[in-house]
C-alpha atoms as a PDB file:
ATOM      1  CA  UNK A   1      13.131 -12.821   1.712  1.00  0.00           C
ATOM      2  CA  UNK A   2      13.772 -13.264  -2.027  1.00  0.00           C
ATOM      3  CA  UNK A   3      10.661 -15.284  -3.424  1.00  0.00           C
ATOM      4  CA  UNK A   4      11.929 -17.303  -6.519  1.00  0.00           C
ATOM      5  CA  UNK A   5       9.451 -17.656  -9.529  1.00  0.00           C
ATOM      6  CA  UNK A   6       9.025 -20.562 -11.073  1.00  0.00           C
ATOM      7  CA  UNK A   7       7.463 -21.134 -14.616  1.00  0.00           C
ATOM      8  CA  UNK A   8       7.015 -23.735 -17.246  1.00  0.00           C
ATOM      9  CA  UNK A   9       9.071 -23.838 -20.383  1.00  0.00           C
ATOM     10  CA  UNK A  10       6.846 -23.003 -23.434  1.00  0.00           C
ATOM     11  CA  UNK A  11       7.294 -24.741 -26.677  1.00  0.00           C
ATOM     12  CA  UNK A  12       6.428 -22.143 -29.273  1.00  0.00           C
ATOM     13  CA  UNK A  13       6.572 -24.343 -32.145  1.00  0.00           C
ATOM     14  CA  UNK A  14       4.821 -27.350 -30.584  1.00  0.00           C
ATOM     15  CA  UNK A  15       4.866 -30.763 -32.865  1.00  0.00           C
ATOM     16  CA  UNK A  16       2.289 -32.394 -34.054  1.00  0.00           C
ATOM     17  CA  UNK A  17       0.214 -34.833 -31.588  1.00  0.00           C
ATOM     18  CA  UNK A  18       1.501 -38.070 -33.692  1.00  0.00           C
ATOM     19  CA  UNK A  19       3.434 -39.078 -36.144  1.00  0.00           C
ATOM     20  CA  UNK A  20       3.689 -41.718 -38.718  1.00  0.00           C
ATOM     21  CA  UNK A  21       6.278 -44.847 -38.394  1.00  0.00           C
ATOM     22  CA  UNK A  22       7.617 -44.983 -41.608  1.00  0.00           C
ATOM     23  CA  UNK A  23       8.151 -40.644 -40.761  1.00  0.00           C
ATOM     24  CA  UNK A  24      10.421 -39.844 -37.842  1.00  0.00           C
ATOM     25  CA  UNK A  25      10.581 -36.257 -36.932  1.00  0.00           C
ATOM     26  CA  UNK A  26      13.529 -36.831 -35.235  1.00  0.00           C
ATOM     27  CA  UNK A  27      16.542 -37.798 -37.907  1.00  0.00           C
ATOM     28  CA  UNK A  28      18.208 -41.078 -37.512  1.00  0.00           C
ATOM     29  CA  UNK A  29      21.952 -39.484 -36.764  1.00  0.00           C
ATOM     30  CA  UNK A  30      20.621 -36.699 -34.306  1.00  0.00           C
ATOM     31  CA  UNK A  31      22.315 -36.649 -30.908  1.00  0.00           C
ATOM     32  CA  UNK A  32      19.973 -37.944 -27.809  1.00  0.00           C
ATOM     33  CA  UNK A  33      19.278 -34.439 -25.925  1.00  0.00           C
ATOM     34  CA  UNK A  34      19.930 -34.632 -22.739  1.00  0.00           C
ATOM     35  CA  UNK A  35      16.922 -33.763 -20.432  1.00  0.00           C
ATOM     36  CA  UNK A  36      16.980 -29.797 -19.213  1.00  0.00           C
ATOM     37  CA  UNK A  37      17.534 -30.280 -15.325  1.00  0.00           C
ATOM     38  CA  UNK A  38      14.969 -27.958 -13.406  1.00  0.00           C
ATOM     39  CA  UNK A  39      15.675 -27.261  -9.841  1.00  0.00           C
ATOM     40  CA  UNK A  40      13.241 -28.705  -7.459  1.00  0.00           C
ATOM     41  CA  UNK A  41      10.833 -26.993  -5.303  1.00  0.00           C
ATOM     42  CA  UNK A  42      12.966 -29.134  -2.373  1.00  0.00           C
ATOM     43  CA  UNK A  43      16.103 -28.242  -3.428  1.00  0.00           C
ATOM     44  CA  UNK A  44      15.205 -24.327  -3.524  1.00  0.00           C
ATOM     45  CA  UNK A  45      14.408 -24.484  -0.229  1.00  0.00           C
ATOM     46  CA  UNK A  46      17.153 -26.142   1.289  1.00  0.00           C
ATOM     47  CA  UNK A  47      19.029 -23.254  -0.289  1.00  0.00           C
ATOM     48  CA  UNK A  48      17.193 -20.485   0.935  1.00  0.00           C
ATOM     49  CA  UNK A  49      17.201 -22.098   5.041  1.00  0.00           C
ATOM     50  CA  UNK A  50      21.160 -22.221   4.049  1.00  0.00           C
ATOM     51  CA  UNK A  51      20.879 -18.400   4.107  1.00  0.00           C
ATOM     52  CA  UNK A  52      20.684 -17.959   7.323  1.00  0.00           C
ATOM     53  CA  UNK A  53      21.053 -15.183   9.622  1.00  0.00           C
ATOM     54  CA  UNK A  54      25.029 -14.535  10.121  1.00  0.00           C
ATOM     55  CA  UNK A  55      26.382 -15.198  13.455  1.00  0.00           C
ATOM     56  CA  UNK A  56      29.088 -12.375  13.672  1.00  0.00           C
ATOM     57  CA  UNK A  57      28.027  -8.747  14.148  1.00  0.00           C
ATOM     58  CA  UNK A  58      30.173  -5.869  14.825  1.00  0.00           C
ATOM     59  CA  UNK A  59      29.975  -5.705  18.292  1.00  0.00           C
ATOM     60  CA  UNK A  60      27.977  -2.921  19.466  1.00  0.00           C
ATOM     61  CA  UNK A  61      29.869  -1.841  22.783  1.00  0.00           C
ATOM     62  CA  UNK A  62      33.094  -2.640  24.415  1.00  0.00           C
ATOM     63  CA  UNK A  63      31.102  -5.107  26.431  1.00  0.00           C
ATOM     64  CA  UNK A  64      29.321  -6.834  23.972  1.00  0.00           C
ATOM     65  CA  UNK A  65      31.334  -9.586  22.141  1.00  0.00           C
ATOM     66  CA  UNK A  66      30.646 -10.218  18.190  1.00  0.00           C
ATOM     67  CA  UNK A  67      27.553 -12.396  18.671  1.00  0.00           C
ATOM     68  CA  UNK A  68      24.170 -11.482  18.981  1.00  0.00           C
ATOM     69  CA  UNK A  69      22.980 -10.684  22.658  1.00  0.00           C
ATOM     70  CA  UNK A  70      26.383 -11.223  24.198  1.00  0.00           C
ATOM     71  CA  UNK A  71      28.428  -9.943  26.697  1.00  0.00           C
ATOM     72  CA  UNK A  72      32.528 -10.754  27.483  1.00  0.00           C
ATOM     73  CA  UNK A  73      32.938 -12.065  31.101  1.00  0.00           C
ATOM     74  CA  UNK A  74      33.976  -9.753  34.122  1.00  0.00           C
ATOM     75  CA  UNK A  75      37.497 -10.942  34.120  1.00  0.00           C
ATOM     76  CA  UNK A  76      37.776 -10.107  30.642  1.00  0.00           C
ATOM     77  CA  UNK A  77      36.412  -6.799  31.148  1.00  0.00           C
ATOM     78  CA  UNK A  78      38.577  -6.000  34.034  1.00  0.00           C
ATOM     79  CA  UNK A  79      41.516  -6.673  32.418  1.00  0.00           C
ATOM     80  CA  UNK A  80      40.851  -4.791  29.883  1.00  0.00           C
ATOM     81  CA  UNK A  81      39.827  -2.082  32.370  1.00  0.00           C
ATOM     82  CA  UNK A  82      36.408  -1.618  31.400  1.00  0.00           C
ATOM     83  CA  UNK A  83      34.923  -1.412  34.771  1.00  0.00           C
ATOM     84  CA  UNK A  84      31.808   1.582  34.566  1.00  0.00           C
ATOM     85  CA  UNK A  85      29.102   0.430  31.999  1.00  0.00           C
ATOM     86  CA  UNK A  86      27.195   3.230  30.014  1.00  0.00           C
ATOM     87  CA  UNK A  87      23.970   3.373  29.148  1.00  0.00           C
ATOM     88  CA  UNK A  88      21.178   6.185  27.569  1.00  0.00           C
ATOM     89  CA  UNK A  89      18.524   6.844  30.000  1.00  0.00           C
ATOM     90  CA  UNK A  90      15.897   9.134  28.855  1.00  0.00           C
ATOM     91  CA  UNK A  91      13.205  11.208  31.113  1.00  0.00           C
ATOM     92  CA  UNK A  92       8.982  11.055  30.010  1.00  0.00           C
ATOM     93  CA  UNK A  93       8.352  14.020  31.903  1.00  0.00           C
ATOM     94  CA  UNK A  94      11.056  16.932  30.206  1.00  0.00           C
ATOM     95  CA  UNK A  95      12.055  14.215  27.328  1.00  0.00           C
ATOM     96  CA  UNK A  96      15.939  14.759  28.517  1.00  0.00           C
ATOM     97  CA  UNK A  97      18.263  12.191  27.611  1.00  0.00           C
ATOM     98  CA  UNK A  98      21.526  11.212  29.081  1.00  0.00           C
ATOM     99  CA  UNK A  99      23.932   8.326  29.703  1.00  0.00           C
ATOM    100  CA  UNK A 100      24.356   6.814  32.979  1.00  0.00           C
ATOM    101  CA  UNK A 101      27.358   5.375  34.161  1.00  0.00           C
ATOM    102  CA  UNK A 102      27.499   2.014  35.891  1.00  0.00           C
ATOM    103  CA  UNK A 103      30.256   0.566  38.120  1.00  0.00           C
ATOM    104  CA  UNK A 104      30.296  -3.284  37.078  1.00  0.00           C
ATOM    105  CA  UNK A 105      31.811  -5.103  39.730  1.00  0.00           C
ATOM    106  CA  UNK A 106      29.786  -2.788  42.675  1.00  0.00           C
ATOM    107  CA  UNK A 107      26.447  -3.782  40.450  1.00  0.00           C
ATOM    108  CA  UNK A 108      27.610  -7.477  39.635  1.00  0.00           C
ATOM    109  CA  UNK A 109      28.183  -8.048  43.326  1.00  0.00           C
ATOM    110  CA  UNK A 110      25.000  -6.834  44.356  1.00  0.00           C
ATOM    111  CA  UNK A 111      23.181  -8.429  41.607  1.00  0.00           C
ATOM    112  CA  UNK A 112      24.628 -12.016  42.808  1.00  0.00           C
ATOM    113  CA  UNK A 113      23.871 -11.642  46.134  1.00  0.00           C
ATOM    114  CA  UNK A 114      19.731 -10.648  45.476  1.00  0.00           C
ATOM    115  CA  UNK A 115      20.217 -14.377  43.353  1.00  0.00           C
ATOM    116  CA  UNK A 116      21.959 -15.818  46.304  1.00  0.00           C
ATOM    117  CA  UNK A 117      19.225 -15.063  48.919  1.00  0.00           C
ATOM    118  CA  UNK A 118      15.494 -14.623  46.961  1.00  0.00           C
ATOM    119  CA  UNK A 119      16.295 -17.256  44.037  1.00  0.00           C
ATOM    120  CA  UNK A 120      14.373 -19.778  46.055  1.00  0.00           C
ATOM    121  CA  UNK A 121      11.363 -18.199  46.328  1.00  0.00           C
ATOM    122  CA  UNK A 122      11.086 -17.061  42.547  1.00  0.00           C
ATOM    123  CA  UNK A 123      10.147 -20.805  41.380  1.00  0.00           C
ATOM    124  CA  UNK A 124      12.302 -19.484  38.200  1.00  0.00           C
ATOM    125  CA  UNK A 125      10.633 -16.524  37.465  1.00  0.00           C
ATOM    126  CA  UNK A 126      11.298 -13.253  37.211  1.00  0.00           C
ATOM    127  CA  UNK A 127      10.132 -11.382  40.821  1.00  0.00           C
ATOM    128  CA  UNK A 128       8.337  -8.193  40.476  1.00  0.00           C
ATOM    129  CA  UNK A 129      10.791  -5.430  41.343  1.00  0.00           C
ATOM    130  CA  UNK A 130      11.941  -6.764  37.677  1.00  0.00           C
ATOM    131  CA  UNK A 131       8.872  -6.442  35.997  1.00  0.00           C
ATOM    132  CA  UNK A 132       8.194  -2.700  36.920  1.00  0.00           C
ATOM    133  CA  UNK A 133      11.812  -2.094  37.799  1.00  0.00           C
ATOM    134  CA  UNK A 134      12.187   1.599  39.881  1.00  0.00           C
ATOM    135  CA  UNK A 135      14.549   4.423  37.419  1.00  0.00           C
ATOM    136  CA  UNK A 136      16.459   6.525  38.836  1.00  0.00           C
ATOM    137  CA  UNK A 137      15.236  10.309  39.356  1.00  0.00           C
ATOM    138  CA  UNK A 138      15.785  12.808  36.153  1.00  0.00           C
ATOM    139  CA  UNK A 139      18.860  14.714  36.859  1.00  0.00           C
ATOM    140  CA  UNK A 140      17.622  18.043  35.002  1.00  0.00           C
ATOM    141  CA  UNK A 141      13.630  17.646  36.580  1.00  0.00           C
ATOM    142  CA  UNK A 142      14.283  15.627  39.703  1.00  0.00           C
ATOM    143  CA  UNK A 143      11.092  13.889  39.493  1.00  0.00           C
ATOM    144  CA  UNK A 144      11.282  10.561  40.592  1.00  0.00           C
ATOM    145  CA  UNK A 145      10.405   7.402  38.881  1.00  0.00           C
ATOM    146  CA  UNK A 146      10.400   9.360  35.741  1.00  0.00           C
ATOM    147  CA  UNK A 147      12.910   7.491  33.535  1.00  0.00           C
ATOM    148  CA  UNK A 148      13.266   5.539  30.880  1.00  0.00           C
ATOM    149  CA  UNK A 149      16.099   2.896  29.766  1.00  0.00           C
ATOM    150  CA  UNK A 150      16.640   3.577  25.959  1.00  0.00           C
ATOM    151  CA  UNK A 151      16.117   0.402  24.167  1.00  0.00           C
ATOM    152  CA  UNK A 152      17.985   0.625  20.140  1.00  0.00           C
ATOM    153  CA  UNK A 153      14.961  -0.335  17.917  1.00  0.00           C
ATOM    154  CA  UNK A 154      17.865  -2.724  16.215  1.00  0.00           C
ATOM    155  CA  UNK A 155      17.667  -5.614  18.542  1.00  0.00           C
ATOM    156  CA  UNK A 156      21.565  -6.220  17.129  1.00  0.00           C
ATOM    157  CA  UNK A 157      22.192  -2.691  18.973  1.00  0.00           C
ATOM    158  CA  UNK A 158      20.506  -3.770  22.504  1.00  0.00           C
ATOM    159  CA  UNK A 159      22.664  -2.549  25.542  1.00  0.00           C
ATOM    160  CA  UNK A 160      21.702  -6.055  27.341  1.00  0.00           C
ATOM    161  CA  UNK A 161      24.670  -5.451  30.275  1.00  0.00           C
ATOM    162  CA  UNK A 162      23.626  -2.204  30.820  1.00  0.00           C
ATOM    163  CA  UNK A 163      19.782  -3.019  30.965  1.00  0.00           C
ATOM    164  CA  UNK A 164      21.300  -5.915  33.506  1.00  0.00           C
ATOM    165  CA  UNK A 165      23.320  -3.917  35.846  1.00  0.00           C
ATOM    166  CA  UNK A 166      20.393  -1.234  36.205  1.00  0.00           C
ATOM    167  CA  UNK A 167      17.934  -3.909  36.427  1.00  0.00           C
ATOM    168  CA  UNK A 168      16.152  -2.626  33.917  1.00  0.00           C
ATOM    169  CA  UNK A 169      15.229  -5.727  31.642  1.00  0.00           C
ATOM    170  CA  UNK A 170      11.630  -5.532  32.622  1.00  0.00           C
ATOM    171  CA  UNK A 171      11.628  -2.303  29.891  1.00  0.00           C
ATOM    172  CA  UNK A 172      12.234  -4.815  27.132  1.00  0.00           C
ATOM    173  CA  UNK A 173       9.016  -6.369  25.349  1.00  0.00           C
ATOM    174  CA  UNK A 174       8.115  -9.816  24.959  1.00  0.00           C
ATOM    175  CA  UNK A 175      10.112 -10.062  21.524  1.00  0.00           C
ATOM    176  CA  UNK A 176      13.489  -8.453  22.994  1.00  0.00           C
ATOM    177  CA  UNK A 177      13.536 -11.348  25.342  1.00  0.00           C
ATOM    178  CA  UNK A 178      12.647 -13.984  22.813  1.00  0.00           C
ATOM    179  CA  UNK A 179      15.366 -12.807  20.655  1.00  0.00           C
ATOM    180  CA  UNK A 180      17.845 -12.822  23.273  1.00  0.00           C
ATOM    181  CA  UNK A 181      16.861 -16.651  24.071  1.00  0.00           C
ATOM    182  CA  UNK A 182      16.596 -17.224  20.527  1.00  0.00           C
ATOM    183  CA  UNK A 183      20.584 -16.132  20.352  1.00  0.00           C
ATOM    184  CA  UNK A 184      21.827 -17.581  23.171  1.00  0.00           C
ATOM    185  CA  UNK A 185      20.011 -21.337  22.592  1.00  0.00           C
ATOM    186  CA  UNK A 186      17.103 -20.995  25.736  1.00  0.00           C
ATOM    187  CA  UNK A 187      13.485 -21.858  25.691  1.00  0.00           C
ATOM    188  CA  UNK A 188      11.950 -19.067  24.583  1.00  0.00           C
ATOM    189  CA  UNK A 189       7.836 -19.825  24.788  1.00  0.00           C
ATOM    190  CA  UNK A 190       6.009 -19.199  27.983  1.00  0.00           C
ATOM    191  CA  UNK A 191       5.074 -15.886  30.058  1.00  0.00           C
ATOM    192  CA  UNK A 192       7.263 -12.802  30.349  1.00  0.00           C
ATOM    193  CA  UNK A 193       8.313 -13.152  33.557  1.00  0.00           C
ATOM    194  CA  UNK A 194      10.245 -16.618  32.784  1.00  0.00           C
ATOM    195  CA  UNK A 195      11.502 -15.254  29.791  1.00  0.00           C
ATOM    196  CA  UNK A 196      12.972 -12.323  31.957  1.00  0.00           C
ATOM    197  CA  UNK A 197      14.301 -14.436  34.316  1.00  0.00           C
ATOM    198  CA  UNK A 198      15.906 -16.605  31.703  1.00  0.00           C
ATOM    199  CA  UNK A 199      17.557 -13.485  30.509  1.00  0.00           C
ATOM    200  CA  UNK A 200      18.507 -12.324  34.097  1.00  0.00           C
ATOM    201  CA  UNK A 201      20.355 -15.527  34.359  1.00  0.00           C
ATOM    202  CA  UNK A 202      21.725 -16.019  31.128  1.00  0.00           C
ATOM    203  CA  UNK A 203      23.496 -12.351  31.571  1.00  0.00           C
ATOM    204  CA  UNK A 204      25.290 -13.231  34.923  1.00  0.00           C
ATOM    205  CA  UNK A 205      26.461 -16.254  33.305  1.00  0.00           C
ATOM    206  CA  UNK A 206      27.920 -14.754  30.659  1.00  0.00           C
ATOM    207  CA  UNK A 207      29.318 -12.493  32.978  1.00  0.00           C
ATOM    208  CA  UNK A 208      30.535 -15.250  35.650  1.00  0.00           C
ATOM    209  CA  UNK A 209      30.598 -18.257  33.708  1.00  0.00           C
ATOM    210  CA  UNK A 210      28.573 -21.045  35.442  1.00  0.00           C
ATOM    211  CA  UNK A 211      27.429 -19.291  37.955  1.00  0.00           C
ATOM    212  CA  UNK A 212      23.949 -19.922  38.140  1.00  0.00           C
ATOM    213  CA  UNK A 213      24.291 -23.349  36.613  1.00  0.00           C
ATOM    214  CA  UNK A 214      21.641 -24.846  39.278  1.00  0.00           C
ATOM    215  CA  UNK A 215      19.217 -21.965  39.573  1.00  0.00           C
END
């Protein structure tokens, strides 16, 4: 953030503290000077909130659309035949990393239909298979549980459908969530798991618009 300075103007030939009234310092024909208009603390920062962060991005993926923590719909995507999902997965154990591919509608419909029968019981919050969500196995080590979801340290890079379909939100910290509700005009205070399943939500909507309109 740009700080602006602001200083005084400094008369270096001051005049004197009084004068007499039969001796004006100013002549009698001089023009009036107009007074020098200074920009107001106010006004300075009206301008800088004006620069605000730009809506449009270059969208990451094919998925995402050109706004921040966004994702086209499912009948977009299909007709545009982008039906498998990609994502970088990487192991703790032998520190391999590799993508995993994702069939959207298969995940989608099996996504909707855990909402369908356990929303009830959540109480809108996220349940705990998504808080410590279960990674695949390492396909070079085979050890189980042993992966990771790579998360872009640019939250304008996030692969937030791909975290979805895997069920893998639960990897993203306390600020990836709040930035995604920031972005997509939710509440964004309170615990992690409401956050997360906020962002749970949010994602299927985006995905089937007005699906989860009650939940």
């Amino acid at each position: 953030m740009e700080i602006q300075k602001y200083c005084s103007n400094i008369n270096p030939n001051p005049s004197s503290a009084s004068a007499s009234s039969d001796h004006s310092v100013t002549p009698p024909n001089a023009p009036a000077k107009a007074p020098k208009k200074g920009r107001s603390l106010g006004s300075s920062r009206r301008i800088s909130r004006g620069k605000g962060t730009s809506k449009a991005i270059t969208a990451p993926f094919p998925w995402a659309k050109n706004q921040r923590a966004t994702v086209h719909s499912q009948q977009y995507l299909l007709e545009k035949n982008v039906d498998t999902i990609i994502g970088k997965v990487y192991c703790k154990s032998c520190q391999h990393e590799f993508e995993l591919g994702l069939n959207l509608e298969e995940k989608l419909d099996g996504l909707c239909e855990f909402f369908r029968k356990e929303k009830n019981k959540w109480h809108k919050r996220a349940p705990r298979v998504w808080m410590s969500p279960v990674c695949p196995k390492c396909p070079l080590c085979e050890r189980e549980s042993s992966t990771r979801p790579v998360i872009a340290e640019n939250k304008k890079e996030i692969n937030w459908l791909f975290l979805l379909l895997s069920q893998m939100l639960g990897y993203c910290t306390l600020e990836h969530l709040k930035y995604f509700c920031k972005h997509n005009e939710v509440h964004r205070t309170g615990a992690k798991d409401r956050l997360l399943y906020d962002t749970y939500k949010t994602l299927v909507n985006q995905l089937l618009p007005d699906y989860l309109s009650d939940s």
